[in-house]
PDB file of N, CA and C in Angstrom:
ATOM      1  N   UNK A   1      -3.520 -38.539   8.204  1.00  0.00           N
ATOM      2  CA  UNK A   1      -2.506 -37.755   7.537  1.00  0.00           C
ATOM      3  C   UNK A   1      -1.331 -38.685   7.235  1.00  0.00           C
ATOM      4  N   UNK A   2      -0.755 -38.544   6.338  1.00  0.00           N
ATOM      5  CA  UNK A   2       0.103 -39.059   5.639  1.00  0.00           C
ATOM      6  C   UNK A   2       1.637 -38.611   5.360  1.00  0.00           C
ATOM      7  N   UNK A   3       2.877 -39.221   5.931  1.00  0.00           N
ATOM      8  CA  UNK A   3       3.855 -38.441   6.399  1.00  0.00           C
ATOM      9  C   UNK A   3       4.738 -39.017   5.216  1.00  0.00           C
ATOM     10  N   UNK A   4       5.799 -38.569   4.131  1.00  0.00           N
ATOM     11  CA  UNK A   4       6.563 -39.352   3.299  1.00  0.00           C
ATOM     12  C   UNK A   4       7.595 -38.510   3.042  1.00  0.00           C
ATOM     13  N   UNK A   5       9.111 -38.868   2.773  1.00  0.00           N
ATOM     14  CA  UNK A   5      10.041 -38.260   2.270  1.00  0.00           C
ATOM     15  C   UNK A   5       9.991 -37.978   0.998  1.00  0.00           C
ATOM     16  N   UNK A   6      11.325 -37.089   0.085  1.00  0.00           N
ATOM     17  CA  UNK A   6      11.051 -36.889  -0.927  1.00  0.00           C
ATOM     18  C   UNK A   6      10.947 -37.705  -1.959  1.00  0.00           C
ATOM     19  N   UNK A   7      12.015 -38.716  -1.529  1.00  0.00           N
ATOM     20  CA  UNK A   7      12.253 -40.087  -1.844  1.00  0.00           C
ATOM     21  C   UNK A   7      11.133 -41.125  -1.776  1.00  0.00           C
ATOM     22  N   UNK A   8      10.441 -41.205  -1.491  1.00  0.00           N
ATOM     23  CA  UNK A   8       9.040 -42.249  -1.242  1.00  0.00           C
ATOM     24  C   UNK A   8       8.332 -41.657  -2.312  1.00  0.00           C
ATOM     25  N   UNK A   9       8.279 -39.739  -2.073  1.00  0.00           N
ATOM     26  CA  UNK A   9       7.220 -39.618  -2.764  1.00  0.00           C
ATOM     27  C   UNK A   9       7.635 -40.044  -4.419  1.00  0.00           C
ATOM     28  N   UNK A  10       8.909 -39.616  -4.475  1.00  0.00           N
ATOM     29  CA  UNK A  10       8.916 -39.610  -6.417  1.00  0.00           C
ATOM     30  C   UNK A  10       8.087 -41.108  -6.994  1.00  0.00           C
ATOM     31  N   UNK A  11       8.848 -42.276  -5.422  1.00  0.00           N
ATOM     32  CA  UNK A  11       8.666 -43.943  -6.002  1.00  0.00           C
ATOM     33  C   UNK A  11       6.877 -43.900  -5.955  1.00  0.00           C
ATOM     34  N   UNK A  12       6.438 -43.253  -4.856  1.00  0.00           N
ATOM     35  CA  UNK A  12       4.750 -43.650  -4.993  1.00  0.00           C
ATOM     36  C   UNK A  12       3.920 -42.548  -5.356  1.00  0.00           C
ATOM     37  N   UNK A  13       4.719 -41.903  -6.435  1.00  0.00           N
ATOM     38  CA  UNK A  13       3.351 -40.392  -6.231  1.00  0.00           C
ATOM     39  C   UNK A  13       1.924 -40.678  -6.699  1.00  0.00           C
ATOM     40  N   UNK A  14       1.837 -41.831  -7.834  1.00  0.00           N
ATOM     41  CA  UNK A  14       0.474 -41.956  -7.976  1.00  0.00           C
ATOM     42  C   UNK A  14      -0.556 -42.553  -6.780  1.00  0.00           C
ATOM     43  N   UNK A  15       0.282 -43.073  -5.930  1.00  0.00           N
ATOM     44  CA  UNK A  15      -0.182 -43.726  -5.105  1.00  0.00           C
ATOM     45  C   UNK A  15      -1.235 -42.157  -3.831  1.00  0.00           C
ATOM     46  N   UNK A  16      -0.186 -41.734  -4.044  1.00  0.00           N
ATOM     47  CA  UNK A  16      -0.019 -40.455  -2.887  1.00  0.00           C
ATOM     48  C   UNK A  16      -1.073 -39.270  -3.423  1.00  0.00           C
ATOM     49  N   UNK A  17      -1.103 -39.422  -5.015  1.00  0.00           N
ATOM     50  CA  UNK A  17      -2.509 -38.730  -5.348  1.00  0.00           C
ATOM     51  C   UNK A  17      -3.283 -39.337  -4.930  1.00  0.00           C
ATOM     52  N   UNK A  18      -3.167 -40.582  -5.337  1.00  0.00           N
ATOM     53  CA  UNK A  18      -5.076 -41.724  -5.152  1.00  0.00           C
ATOM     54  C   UNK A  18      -5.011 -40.958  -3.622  1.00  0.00           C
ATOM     55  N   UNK A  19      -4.214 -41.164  -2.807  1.00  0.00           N
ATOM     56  CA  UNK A  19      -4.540 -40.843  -1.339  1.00  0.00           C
ATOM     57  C   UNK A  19      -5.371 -39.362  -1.228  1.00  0.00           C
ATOM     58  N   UNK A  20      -4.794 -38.582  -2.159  1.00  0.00           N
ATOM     59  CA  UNK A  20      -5.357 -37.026  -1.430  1.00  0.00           C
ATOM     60  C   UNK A  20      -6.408 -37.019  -2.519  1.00  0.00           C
ATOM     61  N   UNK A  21      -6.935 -37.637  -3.451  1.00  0.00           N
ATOM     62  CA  UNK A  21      -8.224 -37.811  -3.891  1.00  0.00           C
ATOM     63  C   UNK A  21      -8.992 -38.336  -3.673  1.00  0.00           C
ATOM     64  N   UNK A  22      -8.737 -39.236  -2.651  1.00  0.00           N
ATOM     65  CA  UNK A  22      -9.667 -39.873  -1.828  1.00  0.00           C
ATOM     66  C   UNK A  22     -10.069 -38.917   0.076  1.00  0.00           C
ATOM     67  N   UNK A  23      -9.206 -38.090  -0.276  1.00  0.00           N
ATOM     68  CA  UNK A  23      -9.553 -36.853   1.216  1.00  0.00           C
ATOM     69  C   UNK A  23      -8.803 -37.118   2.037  1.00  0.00           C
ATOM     70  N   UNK A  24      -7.362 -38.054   2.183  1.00  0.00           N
ATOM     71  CA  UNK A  24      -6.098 -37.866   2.573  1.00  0.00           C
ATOM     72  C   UNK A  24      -5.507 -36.854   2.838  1.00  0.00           C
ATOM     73  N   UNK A  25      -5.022 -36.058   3.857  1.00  0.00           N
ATOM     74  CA  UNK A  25      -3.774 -34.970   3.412  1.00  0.00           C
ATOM     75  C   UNK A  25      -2.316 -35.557   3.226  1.00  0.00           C
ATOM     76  N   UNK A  26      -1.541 -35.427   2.546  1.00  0.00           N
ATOM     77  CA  UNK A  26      -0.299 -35.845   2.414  1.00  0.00           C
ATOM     78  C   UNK A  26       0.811 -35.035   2.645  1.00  0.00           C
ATOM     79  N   UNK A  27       1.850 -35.272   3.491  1.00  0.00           N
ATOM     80  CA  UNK A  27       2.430 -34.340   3.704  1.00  0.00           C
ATOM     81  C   UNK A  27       4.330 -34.533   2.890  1.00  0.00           C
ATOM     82  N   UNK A  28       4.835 -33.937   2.336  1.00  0.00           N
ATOM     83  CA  UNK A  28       6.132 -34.375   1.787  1.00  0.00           C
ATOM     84  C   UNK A  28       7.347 -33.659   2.793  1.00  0.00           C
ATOM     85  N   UNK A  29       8.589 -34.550   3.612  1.00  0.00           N
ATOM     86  CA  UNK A  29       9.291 -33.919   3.929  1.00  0.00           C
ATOM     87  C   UNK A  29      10.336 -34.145   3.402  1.00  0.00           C
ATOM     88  N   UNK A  30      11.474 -33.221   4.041  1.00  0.00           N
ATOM     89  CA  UNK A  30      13.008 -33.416   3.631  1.00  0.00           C
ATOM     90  C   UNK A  30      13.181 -32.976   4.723  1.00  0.00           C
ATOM     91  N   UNK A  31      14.681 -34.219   5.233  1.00  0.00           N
ATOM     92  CA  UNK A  31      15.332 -34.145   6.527  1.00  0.00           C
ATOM     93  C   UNK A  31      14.444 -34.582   7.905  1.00  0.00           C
ATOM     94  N   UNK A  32      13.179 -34.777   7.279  1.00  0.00           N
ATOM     95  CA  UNK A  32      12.742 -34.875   8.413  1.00  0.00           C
ATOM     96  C   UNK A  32      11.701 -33.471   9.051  1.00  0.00           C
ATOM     97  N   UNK A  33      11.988 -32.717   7.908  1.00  0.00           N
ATOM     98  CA  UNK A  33      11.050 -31.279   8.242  1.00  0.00           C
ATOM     99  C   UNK A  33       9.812 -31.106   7.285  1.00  0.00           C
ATOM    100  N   UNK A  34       8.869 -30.901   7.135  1.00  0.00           N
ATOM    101  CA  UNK A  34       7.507 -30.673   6.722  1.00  0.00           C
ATOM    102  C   UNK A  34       8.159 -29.764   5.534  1.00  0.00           C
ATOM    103  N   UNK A  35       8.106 -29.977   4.084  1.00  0.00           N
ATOM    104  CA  UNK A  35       8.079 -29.320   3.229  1.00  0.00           C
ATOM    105  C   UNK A  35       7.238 -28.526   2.337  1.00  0.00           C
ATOM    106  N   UNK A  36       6.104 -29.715   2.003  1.00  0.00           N
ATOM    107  CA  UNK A  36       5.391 -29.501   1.141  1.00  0.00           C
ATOM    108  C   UNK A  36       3.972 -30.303   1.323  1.00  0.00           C
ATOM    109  N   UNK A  37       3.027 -30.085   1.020  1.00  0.00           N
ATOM    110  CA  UNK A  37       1.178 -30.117   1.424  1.00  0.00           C
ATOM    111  C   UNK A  37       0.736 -30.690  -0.007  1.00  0.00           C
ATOM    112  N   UNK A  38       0.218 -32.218  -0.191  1.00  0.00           N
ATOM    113  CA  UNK A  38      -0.559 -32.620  -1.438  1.00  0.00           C
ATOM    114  C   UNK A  38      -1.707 -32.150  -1.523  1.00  0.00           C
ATOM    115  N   UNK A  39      -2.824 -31.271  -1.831  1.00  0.00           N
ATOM    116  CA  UNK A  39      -3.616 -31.003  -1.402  1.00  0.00           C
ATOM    117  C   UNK A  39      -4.636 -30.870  -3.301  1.00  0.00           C
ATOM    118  N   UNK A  40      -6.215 -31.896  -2.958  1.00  0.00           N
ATOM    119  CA  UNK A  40      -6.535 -31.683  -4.331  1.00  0.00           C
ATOM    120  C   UNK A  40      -6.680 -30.248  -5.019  1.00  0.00           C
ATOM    121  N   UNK A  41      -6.776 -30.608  -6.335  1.00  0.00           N
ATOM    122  CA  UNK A  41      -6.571 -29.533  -7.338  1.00  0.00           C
ATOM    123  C   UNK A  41      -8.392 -28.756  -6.791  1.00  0.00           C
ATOM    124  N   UNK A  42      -8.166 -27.718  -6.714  1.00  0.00           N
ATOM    125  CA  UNK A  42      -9.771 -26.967  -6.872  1.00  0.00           C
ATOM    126  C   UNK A  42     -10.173 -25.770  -7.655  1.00  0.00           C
ATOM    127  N   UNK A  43     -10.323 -25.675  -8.861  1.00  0.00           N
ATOM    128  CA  UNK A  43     -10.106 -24.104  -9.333  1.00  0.00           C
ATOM    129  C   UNK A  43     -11.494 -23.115  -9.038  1.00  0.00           C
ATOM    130  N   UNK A  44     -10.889 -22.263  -8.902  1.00  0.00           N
ATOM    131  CA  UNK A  44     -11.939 -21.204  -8.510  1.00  0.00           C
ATOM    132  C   UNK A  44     -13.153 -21.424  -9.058  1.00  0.00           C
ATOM    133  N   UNK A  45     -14.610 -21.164  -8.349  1.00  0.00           N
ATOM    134  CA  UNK A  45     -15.459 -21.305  -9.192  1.00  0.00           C
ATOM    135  C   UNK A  45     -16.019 -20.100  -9.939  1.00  0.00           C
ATOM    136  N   UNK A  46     -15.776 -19.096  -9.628  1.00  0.00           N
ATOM    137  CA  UNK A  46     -16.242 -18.028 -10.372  1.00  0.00           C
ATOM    138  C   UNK A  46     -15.099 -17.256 -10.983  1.00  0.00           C
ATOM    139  N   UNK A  47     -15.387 -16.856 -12.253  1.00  0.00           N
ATOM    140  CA  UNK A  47     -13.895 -16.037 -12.700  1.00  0.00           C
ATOM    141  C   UNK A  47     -14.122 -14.623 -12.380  1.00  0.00           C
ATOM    142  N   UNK A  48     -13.004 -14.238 -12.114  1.00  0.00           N
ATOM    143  CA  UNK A  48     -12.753 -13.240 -11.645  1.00  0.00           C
ATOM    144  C   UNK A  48     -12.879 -12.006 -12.848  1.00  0.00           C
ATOM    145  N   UNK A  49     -13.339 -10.703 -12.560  1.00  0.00           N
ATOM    146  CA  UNK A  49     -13.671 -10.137 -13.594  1.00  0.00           C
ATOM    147  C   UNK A  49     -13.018  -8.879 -12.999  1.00  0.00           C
ATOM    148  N   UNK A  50     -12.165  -7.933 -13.720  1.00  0.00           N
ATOM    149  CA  UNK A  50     -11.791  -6.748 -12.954  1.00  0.00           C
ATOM    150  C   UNK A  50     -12.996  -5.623 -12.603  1.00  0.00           C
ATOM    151  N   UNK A  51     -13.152  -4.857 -11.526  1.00  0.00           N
ATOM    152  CA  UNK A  51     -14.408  -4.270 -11.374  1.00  0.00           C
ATOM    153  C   UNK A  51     -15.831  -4.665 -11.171  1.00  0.00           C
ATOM    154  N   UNK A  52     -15.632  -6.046 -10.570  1.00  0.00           N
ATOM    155  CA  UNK A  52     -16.696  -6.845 -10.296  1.00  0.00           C
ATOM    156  C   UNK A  52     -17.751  -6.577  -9.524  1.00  0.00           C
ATOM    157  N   UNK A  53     -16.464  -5.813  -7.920  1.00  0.00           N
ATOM    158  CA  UNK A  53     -17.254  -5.589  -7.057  1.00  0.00           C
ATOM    159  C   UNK A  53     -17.211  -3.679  -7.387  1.00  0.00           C
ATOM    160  N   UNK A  54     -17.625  -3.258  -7.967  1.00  0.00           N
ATOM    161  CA  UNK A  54     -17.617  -2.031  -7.893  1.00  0.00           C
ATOM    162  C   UNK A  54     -19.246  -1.128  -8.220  1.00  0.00           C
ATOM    163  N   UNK A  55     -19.014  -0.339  -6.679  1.00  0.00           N
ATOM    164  CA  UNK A  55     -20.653  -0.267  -6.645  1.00  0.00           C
ATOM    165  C   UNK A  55     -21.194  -0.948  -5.465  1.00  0.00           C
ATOM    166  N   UNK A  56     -20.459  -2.127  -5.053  1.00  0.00           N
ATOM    167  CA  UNK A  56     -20.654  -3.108  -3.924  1.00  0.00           C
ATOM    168  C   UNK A  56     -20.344  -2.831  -2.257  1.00  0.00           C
ATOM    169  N   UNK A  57     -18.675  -2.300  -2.509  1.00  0.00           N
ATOM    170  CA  UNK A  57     -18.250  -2.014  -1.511  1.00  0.00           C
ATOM    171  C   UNK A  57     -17.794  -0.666  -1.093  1.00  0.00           C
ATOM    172  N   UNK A  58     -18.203  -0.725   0.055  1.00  0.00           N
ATOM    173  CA  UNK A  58     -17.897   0.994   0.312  1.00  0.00           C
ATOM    174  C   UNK A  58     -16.624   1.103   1.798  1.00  0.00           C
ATOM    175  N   UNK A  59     -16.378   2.075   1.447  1.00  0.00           N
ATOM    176  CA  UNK A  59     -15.491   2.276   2.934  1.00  0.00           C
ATOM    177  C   UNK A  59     -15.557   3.919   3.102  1.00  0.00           C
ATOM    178  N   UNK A  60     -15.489   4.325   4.676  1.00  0.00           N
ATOM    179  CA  UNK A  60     -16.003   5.133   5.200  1.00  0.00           C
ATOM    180  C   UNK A  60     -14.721   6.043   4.822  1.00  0.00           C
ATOM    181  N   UNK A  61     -15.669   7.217   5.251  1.00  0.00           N
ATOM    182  CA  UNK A  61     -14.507   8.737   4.810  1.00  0.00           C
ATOM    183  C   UNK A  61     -13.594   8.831   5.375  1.00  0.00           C
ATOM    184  N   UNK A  62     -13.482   8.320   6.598  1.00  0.00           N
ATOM    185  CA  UNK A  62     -11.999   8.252   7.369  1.00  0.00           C
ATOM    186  C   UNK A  62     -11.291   7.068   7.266  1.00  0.00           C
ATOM    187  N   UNK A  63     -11.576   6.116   6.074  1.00  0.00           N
ATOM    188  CA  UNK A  63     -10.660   5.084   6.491  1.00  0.00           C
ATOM    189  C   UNK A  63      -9.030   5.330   6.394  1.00  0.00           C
ATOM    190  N   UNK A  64      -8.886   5.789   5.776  1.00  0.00           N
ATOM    191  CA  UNK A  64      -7.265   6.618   5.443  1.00  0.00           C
ATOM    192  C   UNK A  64      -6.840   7.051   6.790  1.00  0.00           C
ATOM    193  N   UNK A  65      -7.423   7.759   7.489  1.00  0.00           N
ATOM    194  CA  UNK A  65      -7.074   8.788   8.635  1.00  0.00           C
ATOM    195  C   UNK A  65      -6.068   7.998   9.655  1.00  0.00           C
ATOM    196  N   UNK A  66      -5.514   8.493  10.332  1.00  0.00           N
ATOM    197  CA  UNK A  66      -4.960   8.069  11.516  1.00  0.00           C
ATOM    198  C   UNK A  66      -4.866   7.458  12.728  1.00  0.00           C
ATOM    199  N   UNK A  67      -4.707   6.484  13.339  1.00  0.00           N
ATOM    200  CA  UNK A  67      -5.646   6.121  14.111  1.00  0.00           C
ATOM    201  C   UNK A  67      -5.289   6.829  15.453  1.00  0.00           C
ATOM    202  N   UNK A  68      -6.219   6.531  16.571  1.00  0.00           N
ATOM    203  CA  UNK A  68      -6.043   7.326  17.612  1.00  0.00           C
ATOM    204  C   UNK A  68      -4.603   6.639  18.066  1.00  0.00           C
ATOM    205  N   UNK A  69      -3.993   7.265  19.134  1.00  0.00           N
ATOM    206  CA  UNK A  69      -2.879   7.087  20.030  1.00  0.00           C
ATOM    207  C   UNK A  69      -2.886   5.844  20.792  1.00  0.00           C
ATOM    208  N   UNK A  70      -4.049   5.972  21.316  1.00  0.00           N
ATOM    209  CA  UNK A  70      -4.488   4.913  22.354  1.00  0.00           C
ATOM    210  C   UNK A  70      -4.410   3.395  21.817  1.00  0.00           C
ATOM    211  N   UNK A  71      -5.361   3.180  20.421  1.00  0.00           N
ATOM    212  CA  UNK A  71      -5.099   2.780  19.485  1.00  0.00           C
ATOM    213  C   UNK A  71      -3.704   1.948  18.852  1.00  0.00           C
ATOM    214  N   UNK A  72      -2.988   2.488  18.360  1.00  0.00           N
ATOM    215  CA  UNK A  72      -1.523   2.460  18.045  1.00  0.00           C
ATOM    216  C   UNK A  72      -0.704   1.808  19.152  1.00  0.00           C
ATOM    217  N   UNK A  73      -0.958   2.147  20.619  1.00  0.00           N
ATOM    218  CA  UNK A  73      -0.494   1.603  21.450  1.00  0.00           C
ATOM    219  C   UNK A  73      -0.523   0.475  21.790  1.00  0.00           C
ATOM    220  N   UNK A  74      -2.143   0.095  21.426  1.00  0.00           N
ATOM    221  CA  UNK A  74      -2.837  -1.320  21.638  1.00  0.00           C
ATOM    222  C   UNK A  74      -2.190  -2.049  20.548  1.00  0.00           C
ATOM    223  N   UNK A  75      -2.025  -1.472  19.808  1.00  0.00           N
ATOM    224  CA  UNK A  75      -1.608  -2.257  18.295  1.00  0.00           C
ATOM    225  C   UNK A  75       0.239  -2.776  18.299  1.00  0.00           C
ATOM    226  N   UNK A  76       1.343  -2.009  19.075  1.00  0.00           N
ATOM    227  CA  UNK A  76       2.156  -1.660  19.158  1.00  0.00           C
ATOM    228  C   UNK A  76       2.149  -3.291  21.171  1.00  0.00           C
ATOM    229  N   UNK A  77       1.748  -3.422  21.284  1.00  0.00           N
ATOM    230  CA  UNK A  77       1.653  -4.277  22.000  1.00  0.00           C
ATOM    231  C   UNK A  77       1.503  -3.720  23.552  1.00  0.00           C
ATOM    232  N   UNK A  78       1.766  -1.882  23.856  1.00  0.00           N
ATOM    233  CA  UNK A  78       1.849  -1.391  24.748  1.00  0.00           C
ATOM    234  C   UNK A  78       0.875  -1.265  25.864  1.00  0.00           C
ATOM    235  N   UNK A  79       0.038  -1.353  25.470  1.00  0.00           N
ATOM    236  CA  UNK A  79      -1.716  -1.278  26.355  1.00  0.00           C
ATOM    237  C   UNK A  79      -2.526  -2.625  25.893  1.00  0.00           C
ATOM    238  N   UNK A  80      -2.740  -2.962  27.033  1.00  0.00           N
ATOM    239  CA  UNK A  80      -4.440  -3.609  27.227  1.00  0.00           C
ATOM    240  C   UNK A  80      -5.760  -2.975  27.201  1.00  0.00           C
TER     241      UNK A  80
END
């Protein structure tokens, strides 16, 4: 992994691509704090189509409903 200010990066960014195209992660900070992630370009491989999955997925008749008490509690951090 690869640690650089903002300042390094502007002077070496081609450099800092070759790095994360070669399977580098690069990381950009300011101050000294983790800003920003070089990470290669990947575009989706399938396009997205509205109603794609429809027909596919189902969800049960109560998913709406409420959940139990007991439930809520566990969720709510109150019970183990």
């Amino acid at each position: 992994m690869k640690i650089t200010n903002i300042h390094q990066a502007k002077s070496t960014l081609s450099a800092l691509i070759e790095a994360v195209i070669a399977g580098e992660e690069v990381i950009i900070s300011k101050a000294g704090k983790p800003v920003a992630k070089l990470v290669p370009y990947n575009p989706d491989k399938v396009d997205r189509i509205p109603g794609m999955w429809r027909g596919k997925v189902q969800m049960s008749e109560d998913f709406d409903e409420a959940l139990p008490p007991e439930m809520l509690k566990m969720f709510a951090g109150e019970e183990e």
